[in-house]
Protein backbone atom coordinates (compact mmCIF):
# COMPACT_ATOMS: atom_id res chain seq x y z
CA UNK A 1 13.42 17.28 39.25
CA UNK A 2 12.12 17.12 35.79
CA UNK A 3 12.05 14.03 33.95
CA UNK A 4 12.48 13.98 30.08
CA UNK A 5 12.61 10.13 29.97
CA UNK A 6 10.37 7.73 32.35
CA UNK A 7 11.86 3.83 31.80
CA UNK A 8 8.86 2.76 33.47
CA UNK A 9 5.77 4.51 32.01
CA UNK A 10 7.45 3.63 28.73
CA UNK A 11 7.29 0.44 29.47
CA UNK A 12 4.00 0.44 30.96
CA UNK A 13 3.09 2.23 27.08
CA UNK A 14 4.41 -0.64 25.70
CA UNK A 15 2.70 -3.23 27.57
CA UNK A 16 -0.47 -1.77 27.05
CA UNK A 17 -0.12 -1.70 23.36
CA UNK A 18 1.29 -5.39 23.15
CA UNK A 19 -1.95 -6.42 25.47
CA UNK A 20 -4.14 -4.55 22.92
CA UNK A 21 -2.37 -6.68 20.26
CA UNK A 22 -2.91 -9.90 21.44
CA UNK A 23 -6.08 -9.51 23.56
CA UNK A 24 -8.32 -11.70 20.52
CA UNK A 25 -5.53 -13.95 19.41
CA UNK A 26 -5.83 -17.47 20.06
CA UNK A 27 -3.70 -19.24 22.14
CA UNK A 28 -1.63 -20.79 18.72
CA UNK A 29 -1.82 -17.03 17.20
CA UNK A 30 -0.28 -15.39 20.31
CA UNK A 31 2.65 -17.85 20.23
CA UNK A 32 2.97 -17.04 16.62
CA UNK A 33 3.10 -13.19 17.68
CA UNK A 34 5.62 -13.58 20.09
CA UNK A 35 8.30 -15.76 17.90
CA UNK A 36 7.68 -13.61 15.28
CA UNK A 37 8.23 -10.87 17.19
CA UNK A 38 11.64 -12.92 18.51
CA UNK A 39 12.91 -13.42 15.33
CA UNK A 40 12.93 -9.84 14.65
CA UNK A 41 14.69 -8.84 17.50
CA UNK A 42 17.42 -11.38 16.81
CA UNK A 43 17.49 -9.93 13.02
CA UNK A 44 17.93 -6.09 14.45
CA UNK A 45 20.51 -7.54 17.25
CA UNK A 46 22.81 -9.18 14.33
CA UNK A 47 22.35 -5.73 12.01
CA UNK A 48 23.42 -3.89 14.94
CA UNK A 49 26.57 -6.61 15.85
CA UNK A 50 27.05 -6.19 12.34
CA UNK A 51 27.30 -2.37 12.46
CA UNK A 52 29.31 -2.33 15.53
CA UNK A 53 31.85 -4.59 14.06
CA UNK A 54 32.23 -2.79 11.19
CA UNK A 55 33.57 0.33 13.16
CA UNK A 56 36.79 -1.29 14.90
């Protein structure tokens, strides 16, 4: 079977990049990263809601 989409390396991808990210951050600067990095999500997750709702 050939795969077009892995779930799993893809996450493994993204974990390695995030890692990379916050490797020299300080303990106050990674908790910075991550609820920045929260509030975004919730701002894409109302646009979305938003879009949804708008087509019935």
């Amino acid at each position: 079977m050939n795969k077009k989409f892995d779930c799993v390396e893809m996450k493994h991808r993204a974990a390695s990049i995030i890692q990379k990210k916050i490797a020299r951050l300080s303990r106050e600067e990674e908790l910075e990263y991550w609820r920045l990095q929260a509030l975004e999500l919730r701002e894409q997750q109302r646009k979305l809601l938003k879009r949804v709702k708008a087509k019935g």
